[in-house]
N, C-alpha and C. Protein backbone atom coordinates (compact mmCIF):
# COMPACT_ATOMS: atom_id res chain seq x y z
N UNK A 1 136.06 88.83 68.04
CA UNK A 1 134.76 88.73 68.66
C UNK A 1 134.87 88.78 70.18
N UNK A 2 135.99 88.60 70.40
CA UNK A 2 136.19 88.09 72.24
C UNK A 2 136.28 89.34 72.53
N UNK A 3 137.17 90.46 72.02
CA UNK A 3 137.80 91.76 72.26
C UNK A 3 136.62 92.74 72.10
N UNK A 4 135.88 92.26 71.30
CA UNK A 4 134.32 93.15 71.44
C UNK A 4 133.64 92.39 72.81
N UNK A 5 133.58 91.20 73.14
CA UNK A 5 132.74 91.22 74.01
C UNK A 5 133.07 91.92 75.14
N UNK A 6 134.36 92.12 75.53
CA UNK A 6 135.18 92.28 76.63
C UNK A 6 134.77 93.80 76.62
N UNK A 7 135.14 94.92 75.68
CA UNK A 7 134.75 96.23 75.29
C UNK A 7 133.42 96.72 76.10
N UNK A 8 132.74 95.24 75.55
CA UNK A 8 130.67 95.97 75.59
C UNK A 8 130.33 95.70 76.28
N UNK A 9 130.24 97.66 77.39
CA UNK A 9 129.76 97.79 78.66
C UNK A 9 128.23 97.87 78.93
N UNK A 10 127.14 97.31 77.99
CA UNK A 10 126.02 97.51 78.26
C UNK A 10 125.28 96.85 78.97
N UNK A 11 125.89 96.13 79.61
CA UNK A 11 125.12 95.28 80.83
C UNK A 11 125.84 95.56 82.21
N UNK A 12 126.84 96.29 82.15
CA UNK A 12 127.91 96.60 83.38
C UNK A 12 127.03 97.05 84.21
N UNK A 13 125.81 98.24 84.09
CA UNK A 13 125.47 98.77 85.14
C UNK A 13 124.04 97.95 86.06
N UNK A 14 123.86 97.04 85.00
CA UNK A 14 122.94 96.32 85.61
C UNK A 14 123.70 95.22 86.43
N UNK A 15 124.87 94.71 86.67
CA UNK A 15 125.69 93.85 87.40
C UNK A 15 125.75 94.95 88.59
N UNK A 16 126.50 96.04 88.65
CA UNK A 16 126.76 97.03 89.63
C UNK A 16 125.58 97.08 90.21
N UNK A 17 124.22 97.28 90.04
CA UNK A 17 123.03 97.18 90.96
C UNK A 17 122.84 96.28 91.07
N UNK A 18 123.25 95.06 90.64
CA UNK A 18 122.77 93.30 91.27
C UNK A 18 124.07 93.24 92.79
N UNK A 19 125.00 94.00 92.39
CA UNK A 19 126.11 93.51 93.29
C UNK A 19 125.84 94.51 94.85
N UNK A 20 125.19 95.62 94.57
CA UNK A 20 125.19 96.41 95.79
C UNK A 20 124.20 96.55 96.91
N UNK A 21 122.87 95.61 95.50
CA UNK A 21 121.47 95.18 96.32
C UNK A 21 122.04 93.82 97.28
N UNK A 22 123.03 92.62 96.58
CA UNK A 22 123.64 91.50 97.17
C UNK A 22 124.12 91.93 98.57
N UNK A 23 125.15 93.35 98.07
CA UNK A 23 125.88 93.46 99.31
C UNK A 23 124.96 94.00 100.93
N UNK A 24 123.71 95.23 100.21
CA UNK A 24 122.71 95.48 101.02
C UNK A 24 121.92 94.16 101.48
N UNK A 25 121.30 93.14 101.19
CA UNK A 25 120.96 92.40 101.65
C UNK A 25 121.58 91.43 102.81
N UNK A 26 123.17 91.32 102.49
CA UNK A 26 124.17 90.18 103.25
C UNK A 26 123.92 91.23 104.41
N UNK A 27 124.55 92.80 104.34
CA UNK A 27 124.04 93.16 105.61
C UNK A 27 123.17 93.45 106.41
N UNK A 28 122.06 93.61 106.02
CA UNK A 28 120.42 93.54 106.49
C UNK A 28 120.33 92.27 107.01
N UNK A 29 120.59 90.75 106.31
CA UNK A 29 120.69 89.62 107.14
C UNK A 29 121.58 89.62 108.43
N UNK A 30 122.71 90.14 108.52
CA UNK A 30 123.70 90.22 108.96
C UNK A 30 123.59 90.89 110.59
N UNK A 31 122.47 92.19 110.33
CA UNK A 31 122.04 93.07 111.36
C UNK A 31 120.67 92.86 112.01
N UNK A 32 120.25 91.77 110.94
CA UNK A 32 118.32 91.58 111.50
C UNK A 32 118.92 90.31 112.58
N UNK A 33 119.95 89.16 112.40
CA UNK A 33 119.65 88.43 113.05
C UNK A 33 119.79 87.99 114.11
N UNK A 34 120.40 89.09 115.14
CA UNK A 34 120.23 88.70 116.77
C UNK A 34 118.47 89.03 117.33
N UNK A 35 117.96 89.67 116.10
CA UNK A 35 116.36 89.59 116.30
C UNK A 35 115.92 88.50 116.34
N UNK A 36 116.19 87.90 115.13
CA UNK A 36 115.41 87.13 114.68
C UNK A 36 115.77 85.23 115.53
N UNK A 37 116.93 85.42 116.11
CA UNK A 37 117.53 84.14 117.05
C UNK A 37 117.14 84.38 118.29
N UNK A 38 116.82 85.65 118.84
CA UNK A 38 116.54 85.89 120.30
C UNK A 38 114.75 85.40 120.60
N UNK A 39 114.30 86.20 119.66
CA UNK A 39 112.87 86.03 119.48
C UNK A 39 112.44 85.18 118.45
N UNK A 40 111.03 84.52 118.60
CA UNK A 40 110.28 84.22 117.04
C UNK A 40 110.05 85.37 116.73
N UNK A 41 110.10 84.71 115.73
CA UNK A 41 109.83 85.76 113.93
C UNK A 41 108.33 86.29 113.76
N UNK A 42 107.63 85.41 114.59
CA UNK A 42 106.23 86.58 114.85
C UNK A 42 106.10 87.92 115.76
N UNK A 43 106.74 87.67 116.82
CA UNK A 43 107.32 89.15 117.83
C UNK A 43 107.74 89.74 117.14
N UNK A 44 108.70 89.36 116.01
CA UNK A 44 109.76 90.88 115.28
C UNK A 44 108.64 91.40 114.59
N UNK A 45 107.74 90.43 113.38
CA UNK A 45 107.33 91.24 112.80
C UNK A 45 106.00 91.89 113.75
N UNK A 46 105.41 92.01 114.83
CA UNK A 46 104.48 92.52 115.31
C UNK A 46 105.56 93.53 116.32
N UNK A 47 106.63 93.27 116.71
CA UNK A 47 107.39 94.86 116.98
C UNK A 47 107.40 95.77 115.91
N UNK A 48 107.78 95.33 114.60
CA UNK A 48 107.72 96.28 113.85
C UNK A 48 106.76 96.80 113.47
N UNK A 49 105.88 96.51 113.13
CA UNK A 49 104.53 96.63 113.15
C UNK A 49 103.78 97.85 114.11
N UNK A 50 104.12 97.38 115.43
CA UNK A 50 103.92 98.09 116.35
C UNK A 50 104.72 99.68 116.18
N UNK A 51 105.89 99.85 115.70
CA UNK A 51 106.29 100.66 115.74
C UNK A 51 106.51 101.73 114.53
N UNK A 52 105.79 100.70 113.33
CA UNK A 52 105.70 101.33 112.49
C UNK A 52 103.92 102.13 113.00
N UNK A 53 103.12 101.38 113.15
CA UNK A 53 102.10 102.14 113.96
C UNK A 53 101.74 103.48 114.72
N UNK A 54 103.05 103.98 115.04
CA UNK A 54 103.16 105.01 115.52
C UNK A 54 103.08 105.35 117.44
N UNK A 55 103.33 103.43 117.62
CA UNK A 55 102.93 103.53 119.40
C UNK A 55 104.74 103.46 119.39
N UNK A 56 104.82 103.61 120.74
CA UNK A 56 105.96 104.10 121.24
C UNK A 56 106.52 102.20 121.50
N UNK A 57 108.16 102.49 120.75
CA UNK A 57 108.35 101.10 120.38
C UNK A 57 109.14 100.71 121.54
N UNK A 58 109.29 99.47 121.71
CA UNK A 58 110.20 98.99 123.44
C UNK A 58 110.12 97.13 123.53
């Protein structure tokens, strides 16, 4: 029973997308947060905002 569980890959690929969204997230935290320590967290999201807007971002 152990040697079958070990075998049965049908949940493998759903671990592989839990593990690469994990790893995308650690670095998105990783890269957002000299934003988010320099400034409040209302400036970032109204820079982005702003620049998702289409005005010229700065």
């Amino acid at each position: 029973m152990f040697k079958s569980f070990l075998r049965d890959e049908s949940g493998a690929q759903v671990m592989e997308y839990a593990l690469v969204i994990a790893v995308i997230s650690i670095l998105l935290a990783i890269a957002l947060r000299p934003l988010v320590t320099d400034t409040d967290l209302s400036n970032v999201v109204d820079l982005v905002r702003t620049c998702l807007g289409g005005v010229t971002c700065g």
